[in-house]
Every structure is written in C-alpha cells, then in structure tokens.
Protein backbone atom coordinates (compact mmCIF):
# COMPACT_ATOMS: atom_id res chain seq x y z
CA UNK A 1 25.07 -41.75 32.06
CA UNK A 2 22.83 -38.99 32.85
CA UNK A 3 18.99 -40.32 33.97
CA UNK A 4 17.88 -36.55 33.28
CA UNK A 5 18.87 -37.27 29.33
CA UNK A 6 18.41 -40.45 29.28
CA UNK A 7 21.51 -40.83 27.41
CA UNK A 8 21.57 -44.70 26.72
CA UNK A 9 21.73 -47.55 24.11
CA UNK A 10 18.60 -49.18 23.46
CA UNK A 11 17.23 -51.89 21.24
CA UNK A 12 15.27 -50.81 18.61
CA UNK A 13 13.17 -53.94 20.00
CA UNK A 14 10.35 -55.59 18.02
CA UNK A 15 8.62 -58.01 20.27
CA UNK A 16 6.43 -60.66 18.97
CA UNK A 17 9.91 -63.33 19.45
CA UNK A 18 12.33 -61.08 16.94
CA UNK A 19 14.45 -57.84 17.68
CA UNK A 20 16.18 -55.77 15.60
CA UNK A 21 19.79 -55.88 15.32
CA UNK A 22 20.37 -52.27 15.88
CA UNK A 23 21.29 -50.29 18.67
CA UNK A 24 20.35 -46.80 18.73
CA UNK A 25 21.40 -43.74 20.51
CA UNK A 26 18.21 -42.56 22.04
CA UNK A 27 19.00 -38.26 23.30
CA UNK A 28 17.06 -36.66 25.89
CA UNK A 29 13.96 -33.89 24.99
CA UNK A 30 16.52 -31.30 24.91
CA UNK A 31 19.12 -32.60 21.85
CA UNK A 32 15.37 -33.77 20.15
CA UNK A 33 14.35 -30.48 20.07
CA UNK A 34 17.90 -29.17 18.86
CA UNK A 35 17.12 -31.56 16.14
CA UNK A 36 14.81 -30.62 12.78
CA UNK A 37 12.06 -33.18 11.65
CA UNK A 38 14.80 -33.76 8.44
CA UNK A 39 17.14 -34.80 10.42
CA UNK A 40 20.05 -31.79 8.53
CA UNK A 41 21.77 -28.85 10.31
CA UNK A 42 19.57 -25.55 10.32
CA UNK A 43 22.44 -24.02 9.96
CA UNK A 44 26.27 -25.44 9.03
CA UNK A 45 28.24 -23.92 12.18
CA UNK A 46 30.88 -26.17 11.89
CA UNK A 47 32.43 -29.36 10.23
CA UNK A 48 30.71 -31.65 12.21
CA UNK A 49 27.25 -29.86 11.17
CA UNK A 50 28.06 -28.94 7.47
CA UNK A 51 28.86 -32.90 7.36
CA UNK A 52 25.39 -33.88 8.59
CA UNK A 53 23.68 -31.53 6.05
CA UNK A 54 26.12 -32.56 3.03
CA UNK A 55 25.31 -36.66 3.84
CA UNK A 56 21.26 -35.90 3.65
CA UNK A 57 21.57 -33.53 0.45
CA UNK A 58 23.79 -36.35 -1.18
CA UNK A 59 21.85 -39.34 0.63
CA UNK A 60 24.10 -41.00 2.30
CA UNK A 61 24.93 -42.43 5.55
CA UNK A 62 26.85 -40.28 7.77
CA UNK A 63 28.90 -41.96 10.52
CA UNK A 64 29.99 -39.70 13.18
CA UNK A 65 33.67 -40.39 15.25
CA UNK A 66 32.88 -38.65 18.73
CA UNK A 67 35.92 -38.49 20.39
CA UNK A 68 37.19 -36.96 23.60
CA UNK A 69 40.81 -37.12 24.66
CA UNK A 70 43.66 -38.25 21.90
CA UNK A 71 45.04 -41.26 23.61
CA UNK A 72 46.84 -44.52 22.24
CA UNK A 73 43.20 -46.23 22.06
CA UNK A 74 41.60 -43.50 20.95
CA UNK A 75 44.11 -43.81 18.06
CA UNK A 76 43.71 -47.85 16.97
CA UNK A 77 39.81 -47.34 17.53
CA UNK A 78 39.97 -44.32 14.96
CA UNK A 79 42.32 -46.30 13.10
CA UNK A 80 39.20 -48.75 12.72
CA UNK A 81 36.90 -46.37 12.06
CA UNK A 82 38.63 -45.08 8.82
CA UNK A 83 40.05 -48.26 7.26
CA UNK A 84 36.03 -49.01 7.18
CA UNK A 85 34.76 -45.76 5.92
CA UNK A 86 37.44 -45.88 3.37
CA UNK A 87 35.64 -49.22 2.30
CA UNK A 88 31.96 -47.40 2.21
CA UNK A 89 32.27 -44.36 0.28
CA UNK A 90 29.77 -45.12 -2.33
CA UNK A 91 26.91 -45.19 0.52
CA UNK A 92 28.76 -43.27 3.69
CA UNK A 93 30.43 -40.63 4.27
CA UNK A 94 31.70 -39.82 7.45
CA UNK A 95 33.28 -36.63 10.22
CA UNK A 96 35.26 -36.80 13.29
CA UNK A 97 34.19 -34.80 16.06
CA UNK A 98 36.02 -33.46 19.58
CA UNK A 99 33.22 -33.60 22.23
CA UNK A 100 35.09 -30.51 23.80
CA UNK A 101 35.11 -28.04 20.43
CA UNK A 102 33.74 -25.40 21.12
CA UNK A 103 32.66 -24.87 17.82
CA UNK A 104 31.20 -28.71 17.50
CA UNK A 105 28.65 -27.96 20.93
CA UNK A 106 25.35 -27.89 18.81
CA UNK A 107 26.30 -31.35 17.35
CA UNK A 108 27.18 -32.95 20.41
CA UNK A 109 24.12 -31.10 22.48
CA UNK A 110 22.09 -32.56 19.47
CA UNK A 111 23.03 -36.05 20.07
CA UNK A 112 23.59 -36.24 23.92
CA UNK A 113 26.82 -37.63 23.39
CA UNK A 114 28.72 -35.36 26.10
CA UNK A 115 28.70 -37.86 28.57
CA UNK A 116 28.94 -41.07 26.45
CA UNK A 117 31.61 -43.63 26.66
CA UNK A 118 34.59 -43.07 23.97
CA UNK A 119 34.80 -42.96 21.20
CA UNK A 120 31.63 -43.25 20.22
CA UNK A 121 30.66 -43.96 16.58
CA UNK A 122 26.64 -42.88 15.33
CA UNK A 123 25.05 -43.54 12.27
CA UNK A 124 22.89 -41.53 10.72
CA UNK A 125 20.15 -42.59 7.84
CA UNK A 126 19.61 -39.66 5.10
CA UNK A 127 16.79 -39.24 6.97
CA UNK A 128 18.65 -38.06 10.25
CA UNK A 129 17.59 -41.73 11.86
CA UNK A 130 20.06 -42.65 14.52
CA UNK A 131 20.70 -46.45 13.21
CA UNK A 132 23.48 -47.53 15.30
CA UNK A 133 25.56 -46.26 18.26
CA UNK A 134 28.79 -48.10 18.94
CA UNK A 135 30.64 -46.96 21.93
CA UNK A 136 34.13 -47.66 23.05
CA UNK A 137 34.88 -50.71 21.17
CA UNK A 138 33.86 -51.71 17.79
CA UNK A 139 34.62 -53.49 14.47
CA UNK A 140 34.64 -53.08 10.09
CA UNK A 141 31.23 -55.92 10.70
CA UNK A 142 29.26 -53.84 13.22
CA UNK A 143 29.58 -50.26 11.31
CA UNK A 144 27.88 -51.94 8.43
CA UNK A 145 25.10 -53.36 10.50
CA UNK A 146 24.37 -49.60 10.62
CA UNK A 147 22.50 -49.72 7.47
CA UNK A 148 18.96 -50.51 7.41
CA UNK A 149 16.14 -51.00 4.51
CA UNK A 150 14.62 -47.27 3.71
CA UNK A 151 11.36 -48.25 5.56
CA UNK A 152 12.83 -49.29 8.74
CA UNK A 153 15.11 -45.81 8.76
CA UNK A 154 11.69 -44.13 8.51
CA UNK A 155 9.98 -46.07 11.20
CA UNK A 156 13.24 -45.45 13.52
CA UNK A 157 13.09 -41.44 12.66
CA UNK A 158 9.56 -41.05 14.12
CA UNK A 159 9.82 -43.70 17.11
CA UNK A 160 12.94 -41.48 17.39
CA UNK A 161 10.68 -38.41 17.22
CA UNK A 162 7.94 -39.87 20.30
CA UNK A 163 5.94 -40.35 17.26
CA UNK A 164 3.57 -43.56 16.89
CA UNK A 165 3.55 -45.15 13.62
CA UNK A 166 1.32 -47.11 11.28
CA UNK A 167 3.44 -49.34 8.95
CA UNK A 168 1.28 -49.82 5.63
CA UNK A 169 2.43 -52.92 3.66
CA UNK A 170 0.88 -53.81 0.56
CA UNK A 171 1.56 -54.80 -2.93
CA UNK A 172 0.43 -52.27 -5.08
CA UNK A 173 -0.21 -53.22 -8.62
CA UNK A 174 2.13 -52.56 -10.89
CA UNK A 175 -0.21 -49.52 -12.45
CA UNK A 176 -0.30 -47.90 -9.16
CA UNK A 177 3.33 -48.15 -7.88
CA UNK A 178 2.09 -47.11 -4.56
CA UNK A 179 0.65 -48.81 -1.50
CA UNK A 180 -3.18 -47.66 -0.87
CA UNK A 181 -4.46 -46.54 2.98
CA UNK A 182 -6.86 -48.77 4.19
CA UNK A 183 -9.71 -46.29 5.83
CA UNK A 184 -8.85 -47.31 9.58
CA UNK A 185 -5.39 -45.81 9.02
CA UNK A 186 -6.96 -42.87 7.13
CA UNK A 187 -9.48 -42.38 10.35
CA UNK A 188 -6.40 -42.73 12.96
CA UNK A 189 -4.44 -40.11 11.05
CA UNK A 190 -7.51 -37.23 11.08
CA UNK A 191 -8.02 -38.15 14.38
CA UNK A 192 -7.32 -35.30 16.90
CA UNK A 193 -5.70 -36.57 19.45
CA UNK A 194 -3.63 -39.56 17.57
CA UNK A 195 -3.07 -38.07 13.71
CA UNK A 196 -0.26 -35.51 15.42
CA UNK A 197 1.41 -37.73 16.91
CA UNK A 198 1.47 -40.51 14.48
CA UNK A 199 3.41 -41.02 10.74
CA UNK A 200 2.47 -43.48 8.20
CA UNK A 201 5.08 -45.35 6.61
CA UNK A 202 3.93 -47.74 3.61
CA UNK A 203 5.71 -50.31 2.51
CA UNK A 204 5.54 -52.06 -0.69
CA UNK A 205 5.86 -55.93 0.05
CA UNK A 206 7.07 -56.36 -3.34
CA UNK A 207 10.38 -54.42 -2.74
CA UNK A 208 13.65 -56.78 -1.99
CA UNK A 209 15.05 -54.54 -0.17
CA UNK A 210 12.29 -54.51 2.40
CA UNK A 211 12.16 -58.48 2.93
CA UNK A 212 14.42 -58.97 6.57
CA UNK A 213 12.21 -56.24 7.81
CA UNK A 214 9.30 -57.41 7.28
CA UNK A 215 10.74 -61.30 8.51
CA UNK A 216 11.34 -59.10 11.58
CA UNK A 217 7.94 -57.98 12.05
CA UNK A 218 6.86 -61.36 11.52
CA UNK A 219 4.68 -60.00 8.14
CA UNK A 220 4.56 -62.67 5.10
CA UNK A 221 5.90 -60.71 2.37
CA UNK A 222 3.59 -62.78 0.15
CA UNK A 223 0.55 -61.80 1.73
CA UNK A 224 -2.38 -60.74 -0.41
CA UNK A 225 -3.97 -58.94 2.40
CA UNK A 226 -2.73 -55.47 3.11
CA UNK A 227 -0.90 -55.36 7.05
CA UNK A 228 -1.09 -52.38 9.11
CA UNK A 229 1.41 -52.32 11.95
CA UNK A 230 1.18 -50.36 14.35
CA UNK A 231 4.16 -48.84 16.43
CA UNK A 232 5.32 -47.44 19.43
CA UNK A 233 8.46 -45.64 21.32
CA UNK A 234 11.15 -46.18 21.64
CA UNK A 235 10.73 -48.99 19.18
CA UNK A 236 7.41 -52.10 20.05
CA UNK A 237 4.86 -53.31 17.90
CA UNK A 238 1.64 -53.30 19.98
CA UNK A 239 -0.71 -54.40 17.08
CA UNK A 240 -0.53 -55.84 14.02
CA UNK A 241 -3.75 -56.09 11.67
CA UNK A 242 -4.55 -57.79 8.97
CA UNK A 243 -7.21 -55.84 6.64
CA UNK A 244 -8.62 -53.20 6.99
CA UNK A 245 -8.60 -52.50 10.70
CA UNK A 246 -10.84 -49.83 12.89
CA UNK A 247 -9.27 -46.54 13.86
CA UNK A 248 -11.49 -47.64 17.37
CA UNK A 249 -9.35 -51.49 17.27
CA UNK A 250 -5.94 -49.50 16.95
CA UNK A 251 -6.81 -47.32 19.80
CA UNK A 252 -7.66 -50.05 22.06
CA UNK A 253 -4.45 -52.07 21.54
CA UNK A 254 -2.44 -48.41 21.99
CA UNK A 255 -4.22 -48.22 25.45
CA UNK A 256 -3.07 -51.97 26.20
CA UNK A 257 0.42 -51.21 25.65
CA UNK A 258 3.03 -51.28 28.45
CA UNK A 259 6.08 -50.26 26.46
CA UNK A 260 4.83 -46.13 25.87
CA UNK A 261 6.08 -43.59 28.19
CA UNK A 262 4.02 -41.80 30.02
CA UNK A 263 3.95 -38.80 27.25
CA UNK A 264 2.99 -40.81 24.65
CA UNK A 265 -0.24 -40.26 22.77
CA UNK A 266 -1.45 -43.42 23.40
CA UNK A 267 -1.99 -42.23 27.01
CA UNK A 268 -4.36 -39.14 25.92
C-alpha cells in the first residue's frame, strides 16, 4: 500500500474497552477531495458513478466489486459477491468495477482503491459512509456486517471527512420528536476555530435501531440525562459527558487526545 495515500483498513475503533465491528476503507486527501460532502457522483461518467448516485437517491446501500484481472479466483470471489447481493436487494444495490477502465478512473481515484488487494468489496451508507472494506477474501456474513444503525453511518461520514463530532443522545419527548442541544454543544459549534470542523449528530435513545451503538459507546440507553460524545478521526471517543458539558471541558479533553492527526482541529 501506498504511505503517501494512506490506502489502508482501519478500525472504526471506539476505545473505552469496545470497538466497532467495521472495517473501513480510509482514502488519502486526494480521493477525499474527489469526493462531495453527500457522498453521490457530481456527475454520472460512468456505471460505476451513475450506481453511486442511483443507491443515495433511492437510499440504499451500494456495495462496490473492485476488480482487477479476470482470473479463476477472481471468478468464485465474484461468484460470492452476487449470490449475496441477490439476497439484499430490498436494502443494497450493488456495481462491479475494473480498476483499469478507463472510463471507471474517477471512482477508483475517489476511493484509493488502485493499489488495493483484489477484489475488493466497499460499502457505501446512503450517506456516501465507507462502512466496510473487504479485500481479497470474504463471505455472504461479513457483507452484511456492512450495515450500520443511521447514526453510526453519520458519525463514520464526518470522522471520514477529518471532521470532529459531537454525538447528542437524548430522549426527546414524544411532543418534540427531536433531541434538544445542550448549550456546551451549541457554544463548540459557533466556535471559530472548532464549529468548522465539527458535525453534530443527535441521537434519540429511544430509537431500537440505535441500541448496539450506543452499547458500543458504553451510553445507557435508559439514561435520563442527555450524553454528549465527543469524537475524533479516524474513529476515538476522547470524551464523553454527561449533562450539559462546557464548550471550555470539550476543548480540554480534544487537546488531551493522542489519537488526532496532526491536522486535526483539535490541534489549533
């Protein structure tokens, strides 16, 4: 793998004891730029990219078949790959892409995948979240740990993006339907060095579909107090707060944190 791209699988890793069981395909600055905040094609050049728009219009997965030269295991393995897609069509859809097209080089620029081991299989959320990259060798069982709640998918797209993020969960009152800021978050996110390069996700602690996340984070889905977490690339917590933390508290845990790179805003 190239160090200059930094084309590798990581851990989407939340410390605190628990990870994440997702891998993720983490590309270098230059396929992040290539790449709109949404996460679809500017512009549908070519199957590969017309498929990633199509799956975020429809929302749906997309899972991507990278592929470079058509030999006997590049055969089963594709094999694999759509005798499972042909089992997820109500959530996934999915494209199969030659690393050398010519006409496929903004997808695979986009990704980093030029120099990755195949085939290589990526998942994408609606969102354009990179949930799970499975080179070489893979199975029906590890293609559908690919999808994720709709919270974690946004947390992944902006640790994906070098952003920092401040998971808001709460349980909203049935009149409200929506998980209120607590003012430290509101302070970090007009701040101006931190609010551009943060996101705020909230998360309502009262939906099912959210409950092995938060188990993840180590966050009591029956708390009455509202949780801030707070987030950092590629993918550590390096706070979690209880109440209604300081914009001044969150700060001083981002400055404690080892697991930033050396661009991240924590650093400013």
């Amino acid at each position: 793998m190239s160090r200059k791209r930094v084309e590798k699988i990581v851990q989407f890793s939340i410390p605190l004891s628990l990870a994440v069981a997702v891998a993720l395909w983490t590309a270098g600055p230059a396929a992040r730029a290539a790449a709109p905040a949404g996460g679809t094609a500017v512009a549908a050049a070519s199957p590969g990219a017309a498929a990633i728009e199509k799956a975020a219009k429809d929302n749906k997965y997309l899972f991507i078949f990278f592929w470079k030269d058509d030999t006997q295991y590049s055969r089963v393995m594709r094999g694999v790959f759509q005798a499972a897609m042909a089992k997820l069509t109500d959530a996934a859809q999915s494209v199969e892409i030659q690393t050398g097209d010519p006409a496929e080089q903004q997808v695979v620029t986009r990704y980093g995948v030029s120099r990755a081991p195949m085939p290589f299989v990526l998942a994408l959320a609606p969102n354009g979240a990179m949930t799970k990259g499975l080179p070489t060798r893979f199975d029906e069982s590890q293609i559908r740990q690919a999808f994720v709640s709709p919270c974690t998918a946004e947390c992944m797209k902006a640790l994906q993006d070098r952003k920092l993020v401040l998971l808001c969960v709460d349980h909203p009152s049935p009149q409200v339907h929506a998980v209120s800021l607590q003012q430290g978050v509101r302070d970090f996110t007009t701040d101006a060095t931190y609010g551009p390069n943060s996101r705020v996700v909230p998360l309502n602690a009262n939906d099912p579909a959210e409950a092995a996340f938060l188990k993840t984070l180590q966050v009591d889905p029956g708390t009455t107090t509202p949780v801030t977490v707070l987030m950092c690339p590629p993918g550590s917590v390096v706070g979690t707060f209880a109440g209604d933390a300081s914009k001044d508290e969150m700060i001083a845990k981002l400055k404690s944190a080892s697991s930033c790179g050396p661009n991240c805003a924590c650093h400013h």
